[in-house]
Protein backbone atom coordinates (compact mmCIF):
# COMPACT_ATOMS: atom_id res chain seq x y z
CA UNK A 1 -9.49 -2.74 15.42
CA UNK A 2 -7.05 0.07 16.05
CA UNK A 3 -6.80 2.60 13.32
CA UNK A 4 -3.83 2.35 10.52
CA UNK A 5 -1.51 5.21 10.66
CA UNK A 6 -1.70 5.63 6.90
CA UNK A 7 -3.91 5.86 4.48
CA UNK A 8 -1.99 6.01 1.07
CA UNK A 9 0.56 3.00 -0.31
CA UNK A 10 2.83 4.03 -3.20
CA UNK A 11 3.52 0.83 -4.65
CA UNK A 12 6.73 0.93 -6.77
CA UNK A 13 7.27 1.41 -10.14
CA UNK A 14 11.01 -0.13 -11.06
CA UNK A 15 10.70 0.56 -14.76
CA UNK A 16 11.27 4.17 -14.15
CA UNK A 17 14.55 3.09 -13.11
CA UNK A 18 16.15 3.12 -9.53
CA UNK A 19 17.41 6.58 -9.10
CA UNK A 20 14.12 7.92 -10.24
CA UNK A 21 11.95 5.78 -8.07
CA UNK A 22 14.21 6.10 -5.56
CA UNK A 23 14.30 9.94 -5.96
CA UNK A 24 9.95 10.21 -6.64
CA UNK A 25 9.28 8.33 -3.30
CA UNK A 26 11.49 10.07 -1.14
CA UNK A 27 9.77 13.44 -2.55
CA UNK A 28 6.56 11.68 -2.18
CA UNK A 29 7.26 10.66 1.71
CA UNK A 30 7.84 14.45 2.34
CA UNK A 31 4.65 15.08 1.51
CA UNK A 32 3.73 13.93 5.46
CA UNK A 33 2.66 11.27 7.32
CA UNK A 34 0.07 8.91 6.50
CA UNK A 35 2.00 7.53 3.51
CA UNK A 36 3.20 3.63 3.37
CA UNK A 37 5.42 1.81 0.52
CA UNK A 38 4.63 -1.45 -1.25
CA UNK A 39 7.71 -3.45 -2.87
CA UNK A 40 6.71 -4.66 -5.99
CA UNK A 41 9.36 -5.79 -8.70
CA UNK A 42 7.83 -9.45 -10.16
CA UNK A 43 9.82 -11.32 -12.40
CA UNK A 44 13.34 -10.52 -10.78
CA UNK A 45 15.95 -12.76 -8.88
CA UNK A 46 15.46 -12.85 -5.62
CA UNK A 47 18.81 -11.34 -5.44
CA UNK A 48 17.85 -8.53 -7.19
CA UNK A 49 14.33 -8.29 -5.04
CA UNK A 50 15.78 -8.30 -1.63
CA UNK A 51 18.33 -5.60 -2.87
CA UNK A 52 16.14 -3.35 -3.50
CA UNK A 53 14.14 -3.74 -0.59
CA UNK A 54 17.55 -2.88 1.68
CA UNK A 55 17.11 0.35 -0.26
CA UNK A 56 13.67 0.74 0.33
CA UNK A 57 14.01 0.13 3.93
CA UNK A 58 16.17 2.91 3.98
CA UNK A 59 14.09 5.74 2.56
CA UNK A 60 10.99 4.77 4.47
CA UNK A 61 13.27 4.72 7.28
CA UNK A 62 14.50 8.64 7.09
CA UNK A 63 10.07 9.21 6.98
CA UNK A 64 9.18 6.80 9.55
CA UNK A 65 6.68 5.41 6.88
CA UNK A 66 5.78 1.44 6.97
CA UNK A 67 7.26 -0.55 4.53
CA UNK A 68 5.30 -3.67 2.98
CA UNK A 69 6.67 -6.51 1.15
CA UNK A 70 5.00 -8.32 -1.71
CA UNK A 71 4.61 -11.64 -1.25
CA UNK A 72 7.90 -12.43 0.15
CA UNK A 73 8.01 -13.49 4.04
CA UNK A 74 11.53 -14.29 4.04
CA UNK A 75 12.42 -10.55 2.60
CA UNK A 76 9.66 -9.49 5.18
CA UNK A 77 11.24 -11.44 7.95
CA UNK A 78 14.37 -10.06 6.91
CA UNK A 79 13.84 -6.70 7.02
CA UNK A 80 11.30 -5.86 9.64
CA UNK A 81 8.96 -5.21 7.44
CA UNK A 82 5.29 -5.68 6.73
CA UNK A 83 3.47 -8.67 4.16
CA UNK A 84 1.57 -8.07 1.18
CA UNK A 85 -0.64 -11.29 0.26
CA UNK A 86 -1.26 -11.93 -3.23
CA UNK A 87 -4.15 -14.89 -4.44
CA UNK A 88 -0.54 -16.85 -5.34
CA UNK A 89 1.23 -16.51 -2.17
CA UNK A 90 0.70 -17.43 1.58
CA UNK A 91 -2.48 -17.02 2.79
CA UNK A 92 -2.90 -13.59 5.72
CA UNK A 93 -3.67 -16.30 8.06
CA UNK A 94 -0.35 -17.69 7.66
CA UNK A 95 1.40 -14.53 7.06
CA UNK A 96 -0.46 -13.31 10.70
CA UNK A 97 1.12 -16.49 12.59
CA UNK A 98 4.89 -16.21 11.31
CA UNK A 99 4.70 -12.08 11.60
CA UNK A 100 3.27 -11.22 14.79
CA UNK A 101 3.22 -7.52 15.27
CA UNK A 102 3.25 -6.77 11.80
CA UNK A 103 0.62 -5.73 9.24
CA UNK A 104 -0.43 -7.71 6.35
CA UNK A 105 -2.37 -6.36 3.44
CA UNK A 106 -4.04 -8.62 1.07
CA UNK A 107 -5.23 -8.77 -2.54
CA UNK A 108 -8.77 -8.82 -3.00
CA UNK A 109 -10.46 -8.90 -6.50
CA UNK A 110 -13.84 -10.81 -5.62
CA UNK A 111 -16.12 -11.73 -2.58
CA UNK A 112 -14.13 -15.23 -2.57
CA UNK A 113 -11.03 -13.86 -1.51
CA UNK A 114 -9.43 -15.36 1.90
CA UNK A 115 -8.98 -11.99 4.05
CA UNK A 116 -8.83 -13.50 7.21
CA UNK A 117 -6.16 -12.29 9.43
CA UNK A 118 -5.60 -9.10 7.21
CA UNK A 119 -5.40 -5.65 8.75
CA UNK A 120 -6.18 -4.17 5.69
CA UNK A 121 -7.42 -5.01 1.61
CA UNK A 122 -6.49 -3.79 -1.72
CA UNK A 123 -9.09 -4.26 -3.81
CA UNK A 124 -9.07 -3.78 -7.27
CA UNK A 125 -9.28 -2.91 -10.02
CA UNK A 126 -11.64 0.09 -9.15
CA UNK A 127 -10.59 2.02 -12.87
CA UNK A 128 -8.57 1.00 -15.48
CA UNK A 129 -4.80 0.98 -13.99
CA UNK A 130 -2.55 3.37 -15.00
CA UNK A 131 0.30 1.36 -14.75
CA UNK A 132 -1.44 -1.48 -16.75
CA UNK A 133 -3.65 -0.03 -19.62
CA UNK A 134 -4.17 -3.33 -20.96
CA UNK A 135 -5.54 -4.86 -18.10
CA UNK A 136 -8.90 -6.78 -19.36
CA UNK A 137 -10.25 -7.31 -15.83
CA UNK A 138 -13.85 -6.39 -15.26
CA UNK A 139 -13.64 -2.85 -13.32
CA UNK A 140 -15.23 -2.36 -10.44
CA UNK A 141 -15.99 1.32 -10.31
CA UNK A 142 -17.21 3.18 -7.56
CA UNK A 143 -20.48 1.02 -6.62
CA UNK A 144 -18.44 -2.33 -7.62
CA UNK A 145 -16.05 -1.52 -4.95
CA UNK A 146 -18.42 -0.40 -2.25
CA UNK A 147 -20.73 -3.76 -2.48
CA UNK A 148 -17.61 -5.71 -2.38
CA UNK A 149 -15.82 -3.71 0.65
CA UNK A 150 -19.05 -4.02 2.73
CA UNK A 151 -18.53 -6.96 3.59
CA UNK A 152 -14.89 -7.25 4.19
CA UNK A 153 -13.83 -6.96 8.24
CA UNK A 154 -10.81 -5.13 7.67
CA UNK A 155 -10.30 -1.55 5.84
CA UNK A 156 -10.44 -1.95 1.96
CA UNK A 157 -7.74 0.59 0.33
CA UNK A 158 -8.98 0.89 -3.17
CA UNK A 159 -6.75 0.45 -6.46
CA UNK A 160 -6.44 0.88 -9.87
CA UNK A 161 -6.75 4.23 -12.01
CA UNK A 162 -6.86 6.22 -8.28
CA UNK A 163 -5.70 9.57 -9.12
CA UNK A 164 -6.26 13.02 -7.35
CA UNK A 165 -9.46 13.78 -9.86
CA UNK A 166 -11.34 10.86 -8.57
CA UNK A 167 -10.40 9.56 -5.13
CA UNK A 168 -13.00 11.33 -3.33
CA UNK A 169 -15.61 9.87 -5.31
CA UNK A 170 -14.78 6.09 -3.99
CA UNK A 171 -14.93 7.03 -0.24
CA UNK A 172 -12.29 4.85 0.82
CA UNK A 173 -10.60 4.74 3.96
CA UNK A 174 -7.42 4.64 1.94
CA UNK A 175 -5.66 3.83 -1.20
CA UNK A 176 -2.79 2.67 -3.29
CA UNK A 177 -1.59 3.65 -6.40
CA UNK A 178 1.71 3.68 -8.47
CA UNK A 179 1.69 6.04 -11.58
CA UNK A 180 -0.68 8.70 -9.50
CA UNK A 181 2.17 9.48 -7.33
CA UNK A 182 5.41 7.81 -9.13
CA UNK A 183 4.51 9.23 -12.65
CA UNK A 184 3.39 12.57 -11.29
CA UNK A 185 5.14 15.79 -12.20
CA UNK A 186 5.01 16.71 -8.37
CA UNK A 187 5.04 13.39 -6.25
CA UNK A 188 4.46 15.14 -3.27
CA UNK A 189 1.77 17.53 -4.57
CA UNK A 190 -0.15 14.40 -5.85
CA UNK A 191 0.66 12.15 -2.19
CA UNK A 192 -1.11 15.37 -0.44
CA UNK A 193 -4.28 15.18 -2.64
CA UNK A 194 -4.52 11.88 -2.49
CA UNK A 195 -4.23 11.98 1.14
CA UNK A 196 -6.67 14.41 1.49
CA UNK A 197 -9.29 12.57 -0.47
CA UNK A 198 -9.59 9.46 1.20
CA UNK A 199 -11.66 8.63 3.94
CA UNK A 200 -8.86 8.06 6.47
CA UNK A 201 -7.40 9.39 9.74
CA UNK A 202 -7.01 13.36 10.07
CA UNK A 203 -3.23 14.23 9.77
CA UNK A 204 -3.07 15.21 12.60
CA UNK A 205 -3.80 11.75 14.63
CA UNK A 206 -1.67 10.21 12.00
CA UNK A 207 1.38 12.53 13.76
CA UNK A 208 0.64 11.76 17.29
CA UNK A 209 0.53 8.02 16.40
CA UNK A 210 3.59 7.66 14.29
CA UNK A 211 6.27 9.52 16.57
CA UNK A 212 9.18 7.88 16.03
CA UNK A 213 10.35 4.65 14.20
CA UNK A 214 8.95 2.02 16.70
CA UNK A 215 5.36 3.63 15.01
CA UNK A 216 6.38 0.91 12.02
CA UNK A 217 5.23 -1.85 14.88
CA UNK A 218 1.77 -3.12 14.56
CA UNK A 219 -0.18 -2.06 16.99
CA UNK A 220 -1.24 -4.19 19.72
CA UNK A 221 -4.89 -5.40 19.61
């Protein structure tokens, strides 16, 4: 399997507001290549959803950086744009047939999980989320996540709780967070330590893959 490009996904945060998130990601994309975004607003019209993915697609234009959409194939098909798989929506399989030459990233929370046609897993929760404090789900932690990742055939990004004071312990070839980077005084600052902790690509291979904009193509196998 060829190597992703990235190895961090800011997932967004829209209750900080959309100037601020807006504002947080584009300081966080500056921090270099290597970073993706993950569209994530549940509960809003699809209106509203596909709105804000137009503006999305605009920032992660300007830093070449891959944007994936949550659930949503239509907004995906839309847009150009990559497909996030949650345990409620289509399956990777499916996502794989109707968006060849994309990525798709699914959820994974236990060995169950479908992950077949995925390029890539987030699997969580590894720590207790910052963006969801009262999240009762059993936490993985470091070992959790490692038995369950061995046996995945894709890369498993880890999240939940990831911050700069801890990603190095989990060994992962990548993760995703939201209030590590979104809630951070210095987005950017906290992209680059994140970056550097994970087990993923040196920067520099991640700048002679990712070029120009046709870098937001999958891939060919």
């Amino acid at each position: 399997m060829t190597p992703l490009p990235f190895s961090l996904i800011v997932i967004t945060d829209w209750g900080l507001g959309r100037e601020v998130l807006l504002r947080r990601l584009e300081a966080a994309l500056a921090a270099g290549p290597g970073i993706a975004v993950q569209h994530r607003h549940p509960g809003v019209s699809d209106r509203l959803f596909f709105d804000e993915a137009v503006e999305l697609a605009a920032v992660c234009g300007k830093a070449n950086a891959p944007l994936f959409i949550n659930s949503r194939l239509d907004v995906a098909l839309a847009l150009g744009a990559h497909l996030h798989c949650t345990s409620t929506s289509l399956t990777p399989r499916e996502g794989r047939r109707l968006l060849p030459g994309r990525w798709i990233s699914c959820a994974v929370h236990s060995a169950d999980e479908d992950v077949d046609g995925a390029d890539l897993a987030l699997v969580s929760p590894v720590f207790q989320p910052g963006s969801k404090p009262t999240d009762s789900r059993p936490l993985l932690g470091v070992d959790g996540y490692a038995r369950l990742t061995s046996a995945l055939p894709c890369p498993a990004f880890a999240l939940g709780g990831i911050e700069p004071g801890n990603v190095a312990d989990v060994r992962a070839p990548g993760v995703a967070v939201i209030s590590a980077v979104l809630r951070a005084t210095a987005p950017a600052a906290a992209a680059k330590a994140l970056l550097a902790g994970t087990q993923g690509p040196p920067q520099d291979d991640v700048r002679a893959r990712c070029p120009t904009r046709g870098a937001l193509l999958r891939p060919p196998e």
